[in-house]
PDB file of N, CA and C in Angstrom:
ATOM      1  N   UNK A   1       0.831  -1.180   0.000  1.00  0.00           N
ATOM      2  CA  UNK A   1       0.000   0.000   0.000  1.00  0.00           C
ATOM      3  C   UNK A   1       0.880   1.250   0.000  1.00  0.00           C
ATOM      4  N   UNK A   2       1.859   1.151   0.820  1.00  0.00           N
ATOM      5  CA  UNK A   2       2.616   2.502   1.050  1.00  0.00           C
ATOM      6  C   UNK A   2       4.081   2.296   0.285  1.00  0.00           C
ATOM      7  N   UNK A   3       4.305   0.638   0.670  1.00  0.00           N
ATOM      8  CA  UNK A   3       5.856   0.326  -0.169  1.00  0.00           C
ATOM      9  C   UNK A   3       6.561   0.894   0.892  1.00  0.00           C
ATOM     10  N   UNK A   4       6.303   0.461   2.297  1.00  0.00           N
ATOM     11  CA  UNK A   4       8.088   1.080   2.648  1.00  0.00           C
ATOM     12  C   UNK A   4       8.570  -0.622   3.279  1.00  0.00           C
ATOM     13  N   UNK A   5       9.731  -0.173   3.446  1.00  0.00           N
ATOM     14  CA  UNK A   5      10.072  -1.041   4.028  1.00  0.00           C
ATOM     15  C   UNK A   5      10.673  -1.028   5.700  1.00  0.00           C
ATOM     16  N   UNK A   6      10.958  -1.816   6.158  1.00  0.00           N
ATOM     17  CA  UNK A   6      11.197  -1.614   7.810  1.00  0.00           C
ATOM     18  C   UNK A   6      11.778  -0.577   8.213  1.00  0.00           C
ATOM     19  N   UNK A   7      12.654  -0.196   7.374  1.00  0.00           N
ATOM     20  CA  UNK A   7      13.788   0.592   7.789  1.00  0.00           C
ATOM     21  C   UNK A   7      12.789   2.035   7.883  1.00  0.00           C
ATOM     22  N   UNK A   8      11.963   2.160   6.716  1.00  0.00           N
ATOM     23  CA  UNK A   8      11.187   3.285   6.221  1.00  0.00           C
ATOM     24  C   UNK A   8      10.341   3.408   7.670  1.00  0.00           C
ATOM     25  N   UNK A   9       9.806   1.799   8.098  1.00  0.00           N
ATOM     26  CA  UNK A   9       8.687   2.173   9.084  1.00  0.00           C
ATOM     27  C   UNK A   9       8.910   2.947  10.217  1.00  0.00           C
ATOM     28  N   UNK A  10      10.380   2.183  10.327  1.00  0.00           N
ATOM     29  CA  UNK A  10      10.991   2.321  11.861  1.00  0.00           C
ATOM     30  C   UNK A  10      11.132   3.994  12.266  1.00  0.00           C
ATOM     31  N   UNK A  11      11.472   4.897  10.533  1.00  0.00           N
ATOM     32  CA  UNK A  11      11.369   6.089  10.883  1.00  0.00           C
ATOM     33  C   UNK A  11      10.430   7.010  11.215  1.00  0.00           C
ATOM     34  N   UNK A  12       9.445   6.196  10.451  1.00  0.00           N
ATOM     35  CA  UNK A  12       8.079   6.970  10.575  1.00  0.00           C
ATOM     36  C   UNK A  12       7.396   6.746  12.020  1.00  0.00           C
ATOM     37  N   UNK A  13       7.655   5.594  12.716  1.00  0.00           N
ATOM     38  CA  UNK A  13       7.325   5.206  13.668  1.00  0.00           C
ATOM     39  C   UNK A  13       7.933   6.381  15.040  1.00  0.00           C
ATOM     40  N   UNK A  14       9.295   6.515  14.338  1.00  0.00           N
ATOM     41  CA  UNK A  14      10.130   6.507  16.068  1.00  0.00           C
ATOM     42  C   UNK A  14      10.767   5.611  16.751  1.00  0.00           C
ATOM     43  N   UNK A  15      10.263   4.008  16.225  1.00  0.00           N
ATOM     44  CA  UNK A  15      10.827   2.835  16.641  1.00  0.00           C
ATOM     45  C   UNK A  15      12.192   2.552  16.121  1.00  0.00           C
ATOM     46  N   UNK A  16      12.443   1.772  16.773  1.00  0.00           N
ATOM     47  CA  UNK A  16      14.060   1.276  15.982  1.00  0.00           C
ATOM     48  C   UNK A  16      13.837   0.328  15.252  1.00  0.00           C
ATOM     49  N   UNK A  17      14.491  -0.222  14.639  1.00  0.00           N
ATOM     50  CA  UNK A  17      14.633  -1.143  13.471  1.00  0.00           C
ATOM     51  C   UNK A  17      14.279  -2.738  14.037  1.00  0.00           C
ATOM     52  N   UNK A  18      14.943  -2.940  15.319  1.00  0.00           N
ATOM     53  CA  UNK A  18      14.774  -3.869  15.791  1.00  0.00           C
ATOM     54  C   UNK A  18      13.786  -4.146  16.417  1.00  0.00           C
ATOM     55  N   UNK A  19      12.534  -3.232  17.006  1.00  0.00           N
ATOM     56  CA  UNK A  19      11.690  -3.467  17.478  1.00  0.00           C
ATOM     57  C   UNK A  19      10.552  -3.582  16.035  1.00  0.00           C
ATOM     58  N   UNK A  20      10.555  -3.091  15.050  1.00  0.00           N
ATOM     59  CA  UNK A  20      10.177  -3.174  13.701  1.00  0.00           C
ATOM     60  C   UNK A  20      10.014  -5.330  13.245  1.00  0.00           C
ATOM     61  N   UNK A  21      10.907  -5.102  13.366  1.00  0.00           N
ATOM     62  CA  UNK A  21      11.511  -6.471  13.163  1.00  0.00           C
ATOM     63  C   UNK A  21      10.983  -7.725  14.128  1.00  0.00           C
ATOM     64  N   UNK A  22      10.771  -6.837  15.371  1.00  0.00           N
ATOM     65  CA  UNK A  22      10.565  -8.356  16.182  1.00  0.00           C
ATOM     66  C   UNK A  22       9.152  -8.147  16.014  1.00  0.00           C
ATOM     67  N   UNK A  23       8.176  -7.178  15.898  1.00  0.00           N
ATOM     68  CA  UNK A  23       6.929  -6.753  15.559  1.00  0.00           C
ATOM     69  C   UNK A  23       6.555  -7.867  14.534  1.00  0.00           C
ATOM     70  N   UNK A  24       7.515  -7.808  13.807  1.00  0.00           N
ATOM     71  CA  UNK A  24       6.751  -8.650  12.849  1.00  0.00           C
ATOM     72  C   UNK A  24       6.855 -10.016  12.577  1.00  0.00           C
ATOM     73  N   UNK A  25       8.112 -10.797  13.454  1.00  0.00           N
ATOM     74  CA  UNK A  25       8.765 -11.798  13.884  1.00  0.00           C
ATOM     75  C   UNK A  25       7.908 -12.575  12.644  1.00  0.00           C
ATOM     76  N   UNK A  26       9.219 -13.388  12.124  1.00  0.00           N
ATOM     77  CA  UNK A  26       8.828 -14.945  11.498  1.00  0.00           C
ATOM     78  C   UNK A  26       7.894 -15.500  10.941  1.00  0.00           C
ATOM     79  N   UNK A  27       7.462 -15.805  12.620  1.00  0.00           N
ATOM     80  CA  UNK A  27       6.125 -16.192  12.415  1.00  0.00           C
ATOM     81  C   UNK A  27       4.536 -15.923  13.045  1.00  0.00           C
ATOM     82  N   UNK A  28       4.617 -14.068  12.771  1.00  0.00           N
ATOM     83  CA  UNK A  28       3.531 -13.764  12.949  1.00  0.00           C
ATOM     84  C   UNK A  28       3.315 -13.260  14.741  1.00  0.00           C
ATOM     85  N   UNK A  29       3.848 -13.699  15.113  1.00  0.00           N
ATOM     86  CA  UNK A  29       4.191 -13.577  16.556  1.00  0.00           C
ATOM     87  C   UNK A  29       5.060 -13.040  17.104  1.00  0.00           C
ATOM     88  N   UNK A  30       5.305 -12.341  16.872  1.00  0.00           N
ATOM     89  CA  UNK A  30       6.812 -11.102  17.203  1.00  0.00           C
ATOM     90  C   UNK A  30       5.995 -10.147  18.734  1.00  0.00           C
ATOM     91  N   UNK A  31       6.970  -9.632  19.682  1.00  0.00           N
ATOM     92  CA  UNK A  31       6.482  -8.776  20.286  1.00  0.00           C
ATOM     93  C   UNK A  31       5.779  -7.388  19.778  1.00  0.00           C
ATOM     94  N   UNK A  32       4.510  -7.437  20.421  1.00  0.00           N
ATOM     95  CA  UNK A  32       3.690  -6.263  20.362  1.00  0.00           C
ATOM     96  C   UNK A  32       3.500  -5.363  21.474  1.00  0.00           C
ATOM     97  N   UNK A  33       4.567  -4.506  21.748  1.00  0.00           N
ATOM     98  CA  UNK A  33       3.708  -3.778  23.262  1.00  0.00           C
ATOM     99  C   UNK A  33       2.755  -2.458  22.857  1.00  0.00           C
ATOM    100  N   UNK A  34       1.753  -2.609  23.680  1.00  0.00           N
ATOM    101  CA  UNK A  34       0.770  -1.394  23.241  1.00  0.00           C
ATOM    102  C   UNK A  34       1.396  -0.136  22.540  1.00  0.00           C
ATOM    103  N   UNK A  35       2.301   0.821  23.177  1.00  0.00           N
ATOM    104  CA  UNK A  35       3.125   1.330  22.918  1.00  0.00           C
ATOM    105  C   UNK A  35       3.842   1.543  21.554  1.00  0.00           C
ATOM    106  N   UNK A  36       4.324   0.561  20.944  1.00  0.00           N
ATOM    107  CA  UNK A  36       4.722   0.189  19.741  1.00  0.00           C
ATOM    108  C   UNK A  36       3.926   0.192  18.744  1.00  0.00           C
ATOM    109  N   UNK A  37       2.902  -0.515  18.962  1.00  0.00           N
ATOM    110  CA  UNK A  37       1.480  -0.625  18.214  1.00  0.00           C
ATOM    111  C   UNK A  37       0.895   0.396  17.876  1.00  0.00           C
ATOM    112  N   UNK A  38       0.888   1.602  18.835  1.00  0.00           N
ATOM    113  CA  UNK A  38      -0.020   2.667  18.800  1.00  0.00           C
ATOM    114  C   UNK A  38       1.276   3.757  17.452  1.00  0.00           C
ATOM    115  N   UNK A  39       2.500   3.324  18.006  1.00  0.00           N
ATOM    116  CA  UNK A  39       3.249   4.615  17.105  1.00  0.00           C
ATOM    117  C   UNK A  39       3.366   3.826  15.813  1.00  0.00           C
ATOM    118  N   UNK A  40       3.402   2.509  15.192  1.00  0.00           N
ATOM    119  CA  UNK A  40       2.667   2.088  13.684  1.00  0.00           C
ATOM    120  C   UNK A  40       2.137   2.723  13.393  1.00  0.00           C
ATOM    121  N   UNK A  41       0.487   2.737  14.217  1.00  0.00           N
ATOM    122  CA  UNK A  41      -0.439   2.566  13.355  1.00  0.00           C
ATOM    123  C   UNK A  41      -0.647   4.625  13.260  1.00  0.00           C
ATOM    124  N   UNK A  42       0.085   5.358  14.061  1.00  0.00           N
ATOM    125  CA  UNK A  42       0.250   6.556  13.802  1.00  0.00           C
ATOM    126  C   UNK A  42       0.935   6.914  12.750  1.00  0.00           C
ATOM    127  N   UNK A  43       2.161   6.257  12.508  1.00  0.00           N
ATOM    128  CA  UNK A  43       2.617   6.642  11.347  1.00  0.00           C
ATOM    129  C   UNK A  43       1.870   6.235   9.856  1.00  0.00           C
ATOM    130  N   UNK A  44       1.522   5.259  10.293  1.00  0.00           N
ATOM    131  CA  UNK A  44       0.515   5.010   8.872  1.00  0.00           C
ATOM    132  C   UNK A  44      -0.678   5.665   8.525  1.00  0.00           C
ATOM    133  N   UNK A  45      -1.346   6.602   9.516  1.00  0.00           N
ATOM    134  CA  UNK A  45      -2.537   7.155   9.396  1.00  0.00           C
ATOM    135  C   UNK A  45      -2.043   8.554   9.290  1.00  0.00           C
ATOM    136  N   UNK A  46      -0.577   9.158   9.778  1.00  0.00           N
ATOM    137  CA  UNK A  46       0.136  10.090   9.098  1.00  0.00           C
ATOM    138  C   UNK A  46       0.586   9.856   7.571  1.00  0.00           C
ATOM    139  N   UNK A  47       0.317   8.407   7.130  1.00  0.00           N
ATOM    140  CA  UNK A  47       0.794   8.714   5.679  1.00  0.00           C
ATOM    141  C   UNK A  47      -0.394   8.441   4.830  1.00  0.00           C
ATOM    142  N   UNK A  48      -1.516   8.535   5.368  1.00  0.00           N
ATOM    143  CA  UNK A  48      -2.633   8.215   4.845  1.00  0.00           C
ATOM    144  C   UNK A  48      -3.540   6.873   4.818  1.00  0.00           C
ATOM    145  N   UNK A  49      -2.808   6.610   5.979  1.00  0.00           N
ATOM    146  CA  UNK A  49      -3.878   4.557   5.990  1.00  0.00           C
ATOM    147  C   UNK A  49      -4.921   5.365   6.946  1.00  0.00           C
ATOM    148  N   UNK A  50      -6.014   4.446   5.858  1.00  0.00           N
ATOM    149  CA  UNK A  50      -7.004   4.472   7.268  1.00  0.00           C
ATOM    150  C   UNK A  50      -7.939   2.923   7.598  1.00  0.00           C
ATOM    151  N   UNK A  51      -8.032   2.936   9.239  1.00  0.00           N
ATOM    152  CA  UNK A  51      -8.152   1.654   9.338  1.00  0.00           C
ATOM    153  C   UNK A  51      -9.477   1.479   9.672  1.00  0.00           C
ATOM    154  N   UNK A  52     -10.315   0.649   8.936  1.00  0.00           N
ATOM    155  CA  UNK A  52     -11.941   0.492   8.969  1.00  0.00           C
ATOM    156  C   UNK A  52     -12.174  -0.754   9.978  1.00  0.00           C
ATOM    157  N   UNK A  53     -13.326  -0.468  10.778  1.00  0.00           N
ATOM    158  CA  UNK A  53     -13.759  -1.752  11.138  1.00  0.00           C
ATOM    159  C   UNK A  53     -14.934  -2.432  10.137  1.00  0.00           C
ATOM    160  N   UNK A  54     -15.369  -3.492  10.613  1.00  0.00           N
ATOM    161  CA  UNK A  54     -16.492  -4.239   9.999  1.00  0.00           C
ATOM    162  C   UNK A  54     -17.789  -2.399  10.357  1.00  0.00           C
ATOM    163  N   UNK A  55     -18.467  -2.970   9.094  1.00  0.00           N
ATOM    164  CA  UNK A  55     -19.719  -1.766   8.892  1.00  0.00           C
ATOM    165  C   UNK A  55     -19.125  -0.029   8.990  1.00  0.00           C
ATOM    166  N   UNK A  56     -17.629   0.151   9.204  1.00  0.00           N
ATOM    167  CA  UNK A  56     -17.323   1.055   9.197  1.00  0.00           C
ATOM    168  C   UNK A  56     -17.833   2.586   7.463  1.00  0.00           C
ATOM    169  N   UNK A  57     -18.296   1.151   6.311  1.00  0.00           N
ATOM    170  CA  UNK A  57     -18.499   1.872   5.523  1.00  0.00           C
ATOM    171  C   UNK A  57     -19.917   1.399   4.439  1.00  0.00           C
ATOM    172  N   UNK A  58     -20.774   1.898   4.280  1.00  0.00           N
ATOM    173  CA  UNK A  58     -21.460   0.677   3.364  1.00  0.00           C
ATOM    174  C   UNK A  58     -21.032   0.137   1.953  1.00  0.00           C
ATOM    175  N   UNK A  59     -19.404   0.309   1.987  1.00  0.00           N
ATOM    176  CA  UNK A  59     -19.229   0.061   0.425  1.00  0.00           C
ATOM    177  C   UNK A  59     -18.003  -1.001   0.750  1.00  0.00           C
ATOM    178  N   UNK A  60     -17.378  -1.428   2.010  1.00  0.00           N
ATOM    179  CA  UNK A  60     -16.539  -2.026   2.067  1.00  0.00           C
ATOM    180  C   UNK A  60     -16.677  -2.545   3.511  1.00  0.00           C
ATOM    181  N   UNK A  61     -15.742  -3.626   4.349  1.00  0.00           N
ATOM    182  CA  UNK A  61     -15.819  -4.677   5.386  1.00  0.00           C
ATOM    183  C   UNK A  61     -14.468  -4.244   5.467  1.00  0.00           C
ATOM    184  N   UNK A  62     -14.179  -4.697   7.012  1.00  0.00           N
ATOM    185  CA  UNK A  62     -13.189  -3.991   7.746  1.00  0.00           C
ATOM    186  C   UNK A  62     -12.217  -4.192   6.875  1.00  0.00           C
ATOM    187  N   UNK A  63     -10.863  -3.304   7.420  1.00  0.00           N
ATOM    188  CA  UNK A  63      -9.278  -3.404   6.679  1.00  0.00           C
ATOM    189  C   UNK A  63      -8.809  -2.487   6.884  1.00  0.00           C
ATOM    190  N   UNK A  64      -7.930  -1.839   5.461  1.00  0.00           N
ATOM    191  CA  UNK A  64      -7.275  -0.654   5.666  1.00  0.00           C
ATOM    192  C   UNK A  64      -7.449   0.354   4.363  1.00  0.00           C
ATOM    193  N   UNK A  65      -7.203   1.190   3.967  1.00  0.00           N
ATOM    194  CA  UNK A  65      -7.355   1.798   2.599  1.00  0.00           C
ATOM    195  C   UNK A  65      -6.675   2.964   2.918  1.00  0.00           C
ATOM    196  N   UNK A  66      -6.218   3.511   1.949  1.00  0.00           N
ATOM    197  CA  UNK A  66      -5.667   4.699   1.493  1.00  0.00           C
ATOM    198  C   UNK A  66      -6.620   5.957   1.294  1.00  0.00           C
ATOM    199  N   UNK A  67      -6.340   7.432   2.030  1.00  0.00           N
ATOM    200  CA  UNK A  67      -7.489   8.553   1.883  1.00  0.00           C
ATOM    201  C   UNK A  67      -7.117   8.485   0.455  1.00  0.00           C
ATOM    202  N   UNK A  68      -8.427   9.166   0.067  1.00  0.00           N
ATOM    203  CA  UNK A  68      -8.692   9.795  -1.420  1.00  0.00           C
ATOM    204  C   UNK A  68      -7.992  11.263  -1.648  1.00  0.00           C
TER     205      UNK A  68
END
């Protein structure tokens, strides 16, 4: 959607590279502390994600999308 890659996130985040990384661990299971989670999903809604729940829209079911 955005094309960055970790390194990209980690800046947008504030996070370091390595917490980027274990976020996303292997297999799906990497550490998540609230904290971490919250400065993602900030940087992504600073670059334009926006994150829908279920019924959030009548034209689409939860996810993520890009503003217009």
């Amino acid at each position: 959607m955005l094309n960055w890659n970790q390194q990209e996130l980690a800046a947008a985040s504030g996070l370091s590279l390595s917490s980027i990384r274990r976020m996303e661990g292997p297999d799906g299971t990497g550490q998540r502390a609230a904290a971490n989670v919250e400065a993602v999903r900030l940087a992504l809604e600073g670059a334009g994600v926006i994150f829908q729940a279920a019924g959030a829209t009548p034209t689409g079911g939860p996810g993520v999308r890009l503003k217009e």
